[in-house]
PDB file of N, CA and C in Angstrom:
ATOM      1  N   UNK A   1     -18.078  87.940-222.062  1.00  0.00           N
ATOM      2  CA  UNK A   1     -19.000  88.425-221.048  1.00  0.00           C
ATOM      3  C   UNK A   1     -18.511  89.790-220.556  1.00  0.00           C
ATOM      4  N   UNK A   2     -19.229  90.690-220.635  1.00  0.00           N
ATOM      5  CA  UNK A   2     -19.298  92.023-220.206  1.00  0.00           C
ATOM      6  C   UNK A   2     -18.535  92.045-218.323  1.00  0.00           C
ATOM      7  N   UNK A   3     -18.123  93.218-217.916  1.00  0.00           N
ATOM      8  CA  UNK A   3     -18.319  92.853-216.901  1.00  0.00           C
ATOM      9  C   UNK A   3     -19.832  93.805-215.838  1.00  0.00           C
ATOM     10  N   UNK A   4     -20.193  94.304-215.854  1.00  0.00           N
ATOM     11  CA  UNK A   4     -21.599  94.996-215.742  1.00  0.00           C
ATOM     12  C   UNK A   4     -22.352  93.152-215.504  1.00  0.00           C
ATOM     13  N   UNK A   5     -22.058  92.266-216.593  1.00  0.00           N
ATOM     14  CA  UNK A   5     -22.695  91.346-216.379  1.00  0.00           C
ATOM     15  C   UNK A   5     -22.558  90.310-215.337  1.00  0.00           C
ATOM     16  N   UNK A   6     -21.239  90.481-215.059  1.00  0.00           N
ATOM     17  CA  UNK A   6     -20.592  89.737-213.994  1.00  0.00           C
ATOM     18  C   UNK A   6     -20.898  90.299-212.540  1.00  0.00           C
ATOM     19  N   UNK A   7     -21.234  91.257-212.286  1.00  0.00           N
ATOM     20  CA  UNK A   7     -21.877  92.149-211.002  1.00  0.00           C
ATOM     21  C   UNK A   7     -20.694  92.770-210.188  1.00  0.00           C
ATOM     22  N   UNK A   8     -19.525  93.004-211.020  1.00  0.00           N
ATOM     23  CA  UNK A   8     -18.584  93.627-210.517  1.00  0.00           C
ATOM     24  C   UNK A   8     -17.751  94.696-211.454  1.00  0.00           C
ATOM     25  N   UNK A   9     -16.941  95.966-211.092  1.00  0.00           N
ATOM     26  CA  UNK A   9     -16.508  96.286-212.391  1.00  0.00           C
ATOM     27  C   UNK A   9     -14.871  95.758-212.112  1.00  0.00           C
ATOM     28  N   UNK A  10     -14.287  96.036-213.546  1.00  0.00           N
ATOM     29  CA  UNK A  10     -12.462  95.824-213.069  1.00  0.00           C
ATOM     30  C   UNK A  10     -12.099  97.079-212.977  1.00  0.00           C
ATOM     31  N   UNK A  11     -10.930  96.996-212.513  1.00  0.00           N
ATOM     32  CA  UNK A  11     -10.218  98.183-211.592  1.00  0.00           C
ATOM     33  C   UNK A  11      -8.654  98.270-212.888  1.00  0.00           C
ATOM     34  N   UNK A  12      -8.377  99.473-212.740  1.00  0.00           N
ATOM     35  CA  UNK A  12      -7.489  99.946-213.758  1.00  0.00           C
ATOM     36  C   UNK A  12      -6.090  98.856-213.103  1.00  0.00           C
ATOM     37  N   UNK A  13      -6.012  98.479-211.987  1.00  0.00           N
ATOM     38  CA  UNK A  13      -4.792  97.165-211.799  1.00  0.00           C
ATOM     39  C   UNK A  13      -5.973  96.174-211.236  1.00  0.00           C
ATOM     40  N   UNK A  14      -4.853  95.274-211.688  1.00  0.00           N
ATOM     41  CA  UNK A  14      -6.338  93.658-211.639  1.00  0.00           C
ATOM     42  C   UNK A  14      -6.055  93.632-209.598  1.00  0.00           C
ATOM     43  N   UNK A  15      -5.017  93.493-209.219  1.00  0.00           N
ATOM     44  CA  UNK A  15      -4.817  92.974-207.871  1.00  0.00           C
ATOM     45  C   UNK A  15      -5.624  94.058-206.866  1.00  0.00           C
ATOM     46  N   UNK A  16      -6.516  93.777-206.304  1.00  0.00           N
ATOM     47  CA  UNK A  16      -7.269  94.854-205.114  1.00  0.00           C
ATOM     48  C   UNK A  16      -6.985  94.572-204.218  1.00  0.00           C
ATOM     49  N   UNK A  17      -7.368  95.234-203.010  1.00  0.00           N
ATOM     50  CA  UNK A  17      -7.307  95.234-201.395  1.00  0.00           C
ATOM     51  C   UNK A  17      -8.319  95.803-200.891  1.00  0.00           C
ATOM     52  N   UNK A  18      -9.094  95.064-200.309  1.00  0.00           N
ATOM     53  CA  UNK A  18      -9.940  95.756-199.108  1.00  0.00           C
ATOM     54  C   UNK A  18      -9.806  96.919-198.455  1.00  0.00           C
ATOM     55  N   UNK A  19     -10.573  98.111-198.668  1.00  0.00           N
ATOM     56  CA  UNK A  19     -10.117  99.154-197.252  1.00  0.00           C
ATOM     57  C   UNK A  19     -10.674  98.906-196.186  1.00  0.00           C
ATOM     58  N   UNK A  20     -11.371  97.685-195.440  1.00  0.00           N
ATOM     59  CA  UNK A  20     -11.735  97.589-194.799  1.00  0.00           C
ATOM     60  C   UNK A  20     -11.603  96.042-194.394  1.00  0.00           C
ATOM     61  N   UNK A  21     -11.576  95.096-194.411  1.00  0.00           N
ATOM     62  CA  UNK A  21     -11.138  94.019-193.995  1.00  0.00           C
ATOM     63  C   UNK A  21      -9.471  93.320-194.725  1.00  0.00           C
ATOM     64  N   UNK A  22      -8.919  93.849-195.486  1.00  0.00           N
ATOM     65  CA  UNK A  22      -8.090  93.494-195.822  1.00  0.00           C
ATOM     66  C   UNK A  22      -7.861  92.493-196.782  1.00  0.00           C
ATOM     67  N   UNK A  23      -8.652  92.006-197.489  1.00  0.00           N
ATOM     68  CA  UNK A  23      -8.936  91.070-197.961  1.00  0.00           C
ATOM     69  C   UNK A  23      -8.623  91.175-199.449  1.00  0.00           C
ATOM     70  N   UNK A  24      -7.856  90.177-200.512  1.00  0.00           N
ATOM     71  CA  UNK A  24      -7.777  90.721-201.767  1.00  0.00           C
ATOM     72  C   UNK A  24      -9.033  89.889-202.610  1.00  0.00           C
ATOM     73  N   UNK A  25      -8.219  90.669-203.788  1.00  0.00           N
ATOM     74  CA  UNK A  25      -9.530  90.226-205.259  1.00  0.00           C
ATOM     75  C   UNK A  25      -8.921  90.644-206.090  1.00  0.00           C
ATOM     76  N   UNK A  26      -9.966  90.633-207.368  1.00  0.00           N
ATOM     77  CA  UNK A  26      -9.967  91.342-208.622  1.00  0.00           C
ATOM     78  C   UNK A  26     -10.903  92.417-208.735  1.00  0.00           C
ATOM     79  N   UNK A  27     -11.900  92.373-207.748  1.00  0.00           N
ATOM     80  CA  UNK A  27     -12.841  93.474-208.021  1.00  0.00           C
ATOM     81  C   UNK A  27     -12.564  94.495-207.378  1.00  0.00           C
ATOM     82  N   UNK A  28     -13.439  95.880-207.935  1.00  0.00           N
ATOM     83  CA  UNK A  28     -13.526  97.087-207.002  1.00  0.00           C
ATOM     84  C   UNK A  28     -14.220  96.864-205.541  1.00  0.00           C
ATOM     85  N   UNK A  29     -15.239  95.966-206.021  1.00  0.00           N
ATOM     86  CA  UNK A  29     -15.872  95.542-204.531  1.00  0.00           C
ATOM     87  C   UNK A  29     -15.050  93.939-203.708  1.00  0.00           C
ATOM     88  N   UNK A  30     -15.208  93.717-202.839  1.00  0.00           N
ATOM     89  CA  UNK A  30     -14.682  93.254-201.803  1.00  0.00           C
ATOM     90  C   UNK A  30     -15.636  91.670-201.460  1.00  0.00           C
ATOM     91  N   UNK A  31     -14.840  90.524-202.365  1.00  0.00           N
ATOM     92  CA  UNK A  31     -16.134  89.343-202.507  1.00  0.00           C
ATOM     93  C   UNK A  31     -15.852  88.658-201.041  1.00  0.00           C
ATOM     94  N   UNK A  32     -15.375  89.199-200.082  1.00  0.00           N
ATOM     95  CA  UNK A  32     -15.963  88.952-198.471  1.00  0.00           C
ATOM     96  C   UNK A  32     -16.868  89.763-197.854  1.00  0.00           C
ATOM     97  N   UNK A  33     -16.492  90.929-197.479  1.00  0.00           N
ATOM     98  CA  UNK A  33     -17.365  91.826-196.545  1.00  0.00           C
ATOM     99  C   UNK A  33     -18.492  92.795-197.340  1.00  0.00           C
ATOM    100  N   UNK A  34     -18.168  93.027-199.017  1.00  0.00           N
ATOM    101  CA  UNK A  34     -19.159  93.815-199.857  1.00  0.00           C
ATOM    102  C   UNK A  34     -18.252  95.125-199.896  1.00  0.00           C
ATOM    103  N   UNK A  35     -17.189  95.355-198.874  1.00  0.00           N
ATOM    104  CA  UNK A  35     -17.036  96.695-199.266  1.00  0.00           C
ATOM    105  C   UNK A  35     -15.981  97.443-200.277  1.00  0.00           C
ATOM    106  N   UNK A  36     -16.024  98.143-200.220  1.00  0.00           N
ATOM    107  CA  UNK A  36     -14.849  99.108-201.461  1.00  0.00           C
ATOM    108  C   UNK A  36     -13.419  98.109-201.623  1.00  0.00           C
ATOM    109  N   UNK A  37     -13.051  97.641-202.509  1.00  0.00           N
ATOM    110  CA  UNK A  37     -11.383  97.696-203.100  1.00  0.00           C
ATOM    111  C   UNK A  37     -10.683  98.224-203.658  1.00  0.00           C
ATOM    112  N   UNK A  38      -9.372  98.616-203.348  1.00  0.00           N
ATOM    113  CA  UNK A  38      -8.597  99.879-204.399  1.00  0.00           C
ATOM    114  C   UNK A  38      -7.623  99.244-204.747  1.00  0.00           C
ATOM    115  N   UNK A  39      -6.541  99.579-205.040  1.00  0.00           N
ATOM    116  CA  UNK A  39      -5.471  98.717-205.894  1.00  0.00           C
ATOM    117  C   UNK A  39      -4.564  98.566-204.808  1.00  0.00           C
ATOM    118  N   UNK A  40      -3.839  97.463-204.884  1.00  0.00           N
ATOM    119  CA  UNK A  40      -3.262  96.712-203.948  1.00  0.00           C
ATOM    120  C   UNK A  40      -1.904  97.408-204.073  1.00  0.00           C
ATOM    121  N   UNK A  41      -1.595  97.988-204.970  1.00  0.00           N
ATOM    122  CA  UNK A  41       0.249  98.626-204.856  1.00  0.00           C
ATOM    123  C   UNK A  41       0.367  99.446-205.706  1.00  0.00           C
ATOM    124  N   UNK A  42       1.362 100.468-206.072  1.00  0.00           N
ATOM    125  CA  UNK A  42       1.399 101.225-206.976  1.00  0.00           C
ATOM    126  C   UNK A  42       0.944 101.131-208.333  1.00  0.00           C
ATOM    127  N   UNK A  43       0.568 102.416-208.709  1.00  0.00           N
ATOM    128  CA  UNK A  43       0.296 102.152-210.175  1.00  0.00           C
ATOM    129  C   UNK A  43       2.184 102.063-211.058  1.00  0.00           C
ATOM    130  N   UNK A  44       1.729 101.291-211.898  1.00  0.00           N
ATOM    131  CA  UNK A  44       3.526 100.868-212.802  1.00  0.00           C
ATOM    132  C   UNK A  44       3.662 102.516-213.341  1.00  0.00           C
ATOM    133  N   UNK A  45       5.181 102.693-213.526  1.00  0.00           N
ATOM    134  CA  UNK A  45       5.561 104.330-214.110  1.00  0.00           C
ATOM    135  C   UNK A  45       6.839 103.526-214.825  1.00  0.00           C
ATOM    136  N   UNK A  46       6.720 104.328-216.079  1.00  0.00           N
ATOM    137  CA  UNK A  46       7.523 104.002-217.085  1.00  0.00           C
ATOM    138  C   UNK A  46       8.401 105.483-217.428  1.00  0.00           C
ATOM    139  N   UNK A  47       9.557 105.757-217.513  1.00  0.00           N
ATOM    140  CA  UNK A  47       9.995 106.658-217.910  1.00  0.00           C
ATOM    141  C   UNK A  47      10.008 107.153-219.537  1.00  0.00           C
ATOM    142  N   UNK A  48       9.541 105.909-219.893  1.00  0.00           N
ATOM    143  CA  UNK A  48       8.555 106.744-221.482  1.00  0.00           C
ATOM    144  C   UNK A  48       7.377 107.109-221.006  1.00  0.00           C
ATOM    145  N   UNK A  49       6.717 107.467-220.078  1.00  0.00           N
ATOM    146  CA  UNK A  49       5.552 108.146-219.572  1.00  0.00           C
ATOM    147  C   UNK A  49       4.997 108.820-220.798  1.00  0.00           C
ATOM    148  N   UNK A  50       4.368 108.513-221.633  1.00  0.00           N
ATOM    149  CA  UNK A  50       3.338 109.438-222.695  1.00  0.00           C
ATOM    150  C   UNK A  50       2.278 110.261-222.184  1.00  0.00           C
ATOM    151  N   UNK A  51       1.839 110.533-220.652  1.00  0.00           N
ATOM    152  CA  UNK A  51       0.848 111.588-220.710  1.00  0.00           C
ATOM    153  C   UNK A  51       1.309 112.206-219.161  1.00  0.00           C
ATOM    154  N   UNK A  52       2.477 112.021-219.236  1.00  0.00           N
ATOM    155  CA  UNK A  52       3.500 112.769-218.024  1.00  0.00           C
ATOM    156  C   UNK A  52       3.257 114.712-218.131  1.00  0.00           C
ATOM    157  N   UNK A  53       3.661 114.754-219.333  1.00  0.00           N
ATOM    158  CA  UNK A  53       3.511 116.640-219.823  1.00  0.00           C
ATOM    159  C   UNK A  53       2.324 117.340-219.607  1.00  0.00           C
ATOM    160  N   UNK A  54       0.979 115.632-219.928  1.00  0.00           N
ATOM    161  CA  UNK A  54       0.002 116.319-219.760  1.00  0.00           C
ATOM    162  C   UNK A  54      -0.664 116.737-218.123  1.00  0.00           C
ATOM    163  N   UNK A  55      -0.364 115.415-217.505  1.00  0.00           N
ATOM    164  CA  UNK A  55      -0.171 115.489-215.984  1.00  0.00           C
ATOM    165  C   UNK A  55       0.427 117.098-215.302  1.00  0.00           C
ATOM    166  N   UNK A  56       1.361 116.765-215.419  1.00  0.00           N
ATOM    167  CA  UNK A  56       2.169 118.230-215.073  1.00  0.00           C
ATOM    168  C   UNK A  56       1.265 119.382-215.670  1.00  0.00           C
ATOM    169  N   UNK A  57       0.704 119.533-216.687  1.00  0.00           N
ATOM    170  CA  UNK A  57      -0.062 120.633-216.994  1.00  0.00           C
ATOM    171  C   UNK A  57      -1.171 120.443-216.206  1.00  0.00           C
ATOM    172  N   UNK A  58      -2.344 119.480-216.052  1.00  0.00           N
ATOM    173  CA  UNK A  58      -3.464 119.210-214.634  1.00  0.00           C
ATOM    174  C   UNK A  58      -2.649 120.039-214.032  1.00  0.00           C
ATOM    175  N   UNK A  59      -1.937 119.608-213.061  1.00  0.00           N
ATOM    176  CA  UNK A  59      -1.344 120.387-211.659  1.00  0.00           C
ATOM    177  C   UNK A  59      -1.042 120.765-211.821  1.00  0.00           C
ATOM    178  N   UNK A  60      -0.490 122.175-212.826  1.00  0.00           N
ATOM    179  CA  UNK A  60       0.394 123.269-213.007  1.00  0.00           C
ATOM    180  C   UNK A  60       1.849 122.959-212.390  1.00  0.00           C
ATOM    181  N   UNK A  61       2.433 121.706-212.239  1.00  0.00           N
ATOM    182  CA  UNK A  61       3.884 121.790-212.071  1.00  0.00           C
ATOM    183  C   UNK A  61       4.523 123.146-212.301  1.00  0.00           C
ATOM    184  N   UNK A  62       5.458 123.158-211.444  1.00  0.00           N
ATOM    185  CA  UNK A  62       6.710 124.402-211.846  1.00  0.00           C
ATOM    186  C   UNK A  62       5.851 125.839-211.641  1.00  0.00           C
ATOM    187  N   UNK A  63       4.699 125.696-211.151  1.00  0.00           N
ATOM    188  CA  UNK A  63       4.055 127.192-211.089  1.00  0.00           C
ATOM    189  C   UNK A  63       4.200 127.643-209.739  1.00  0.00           C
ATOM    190  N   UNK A  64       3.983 128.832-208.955  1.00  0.00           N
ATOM    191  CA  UNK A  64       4.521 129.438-207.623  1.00  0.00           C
ATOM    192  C   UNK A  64       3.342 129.048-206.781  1.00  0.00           C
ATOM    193  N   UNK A  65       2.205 128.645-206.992  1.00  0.00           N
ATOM    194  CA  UNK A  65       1.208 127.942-206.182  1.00  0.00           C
ATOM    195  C   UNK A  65       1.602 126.892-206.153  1.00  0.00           C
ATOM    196  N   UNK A  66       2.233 125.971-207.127  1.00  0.00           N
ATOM    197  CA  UNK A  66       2.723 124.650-206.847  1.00  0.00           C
ATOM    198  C   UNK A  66       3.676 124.343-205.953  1.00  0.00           C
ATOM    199  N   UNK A  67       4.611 125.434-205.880  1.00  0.00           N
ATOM    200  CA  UNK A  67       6.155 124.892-205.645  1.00  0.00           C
ATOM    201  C   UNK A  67       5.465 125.832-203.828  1.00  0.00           C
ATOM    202  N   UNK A  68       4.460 126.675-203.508  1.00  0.00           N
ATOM    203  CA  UNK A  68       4.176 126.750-202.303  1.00  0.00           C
ATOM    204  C   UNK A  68       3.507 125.733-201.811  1.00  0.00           C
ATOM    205  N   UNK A  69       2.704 124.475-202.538  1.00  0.00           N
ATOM    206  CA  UNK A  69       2.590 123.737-201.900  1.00  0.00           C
ATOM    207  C   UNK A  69       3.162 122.404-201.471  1.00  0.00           C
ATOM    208  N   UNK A  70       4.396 122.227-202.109  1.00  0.00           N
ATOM    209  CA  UNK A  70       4.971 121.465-201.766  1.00  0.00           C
ATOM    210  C   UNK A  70       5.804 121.642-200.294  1.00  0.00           C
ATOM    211  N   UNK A  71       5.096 120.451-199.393  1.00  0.00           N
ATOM    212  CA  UNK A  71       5.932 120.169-198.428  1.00  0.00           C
ATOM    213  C   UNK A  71       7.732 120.900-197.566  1.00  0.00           C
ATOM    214  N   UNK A  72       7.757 121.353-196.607  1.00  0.00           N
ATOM    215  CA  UNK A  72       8.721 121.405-196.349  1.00  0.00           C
ATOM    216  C   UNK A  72       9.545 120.831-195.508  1.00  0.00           C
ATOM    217  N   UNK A  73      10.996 120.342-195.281  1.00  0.00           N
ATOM    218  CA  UNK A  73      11.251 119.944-194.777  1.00  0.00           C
ATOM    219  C   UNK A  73      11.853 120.818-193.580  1.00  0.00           C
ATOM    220  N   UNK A  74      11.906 119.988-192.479  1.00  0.00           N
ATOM    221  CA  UNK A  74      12.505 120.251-191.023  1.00  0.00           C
ATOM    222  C   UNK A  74      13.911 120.534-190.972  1.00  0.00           C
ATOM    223  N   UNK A  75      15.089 120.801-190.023  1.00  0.00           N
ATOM    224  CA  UNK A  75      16.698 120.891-190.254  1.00  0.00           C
ATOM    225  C   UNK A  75      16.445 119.047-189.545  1.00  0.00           C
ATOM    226  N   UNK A  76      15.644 118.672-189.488  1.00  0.00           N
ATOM    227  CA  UNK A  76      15.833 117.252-188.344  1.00  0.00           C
ATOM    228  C   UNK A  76      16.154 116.098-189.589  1.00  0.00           C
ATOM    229  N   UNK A  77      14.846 116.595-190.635  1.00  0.00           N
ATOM    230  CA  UNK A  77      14.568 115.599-191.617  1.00  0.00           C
ATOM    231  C   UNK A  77      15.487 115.454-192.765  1.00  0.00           C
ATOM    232  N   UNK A  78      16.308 116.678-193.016  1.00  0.00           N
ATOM    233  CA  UNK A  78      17.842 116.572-194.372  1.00  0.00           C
ATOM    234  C   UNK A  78      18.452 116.155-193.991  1.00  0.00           C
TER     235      UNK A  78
END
């Protein structure tokens, strides 16, 4: 069975969370209140990462717009 047929889609991690009542599932939608579910915890990272290089190329890693937008820290916060 499809899922289109099932009236829900799956979500790239099976475990969801409610953004709005808190509530888990398997679906993107929310089988208490109807509304949105996103993934309940990190996505898994493997240090064989196979599309890591390509990532870093999306965001231009290591470029001088990048490294200005990264965050700075406070003398409070080191």
């Amino acid at each position: 069975m499809f899922s289109s047929q099932l009236g829900h889609h799956m979500a790239r991690q099976k475990l969801q969370k409610c953004t709005v009542c808190g509530a888990y599932g398997l679906s993107t939608t929310c089988g208490k209140c109807g509304e949105r579910a996103q993934a309940a915890g990190p996505m898994k990272w493997s240090p064989e990462d196979r599309q890591a290089q390509r990532r870093r190329k999306l965001h231009n890693v290591g470029s001088k717009e990048w490294l200005e937008s990264l965050p700075e820290f406070t003398s409070e916060e080191e």
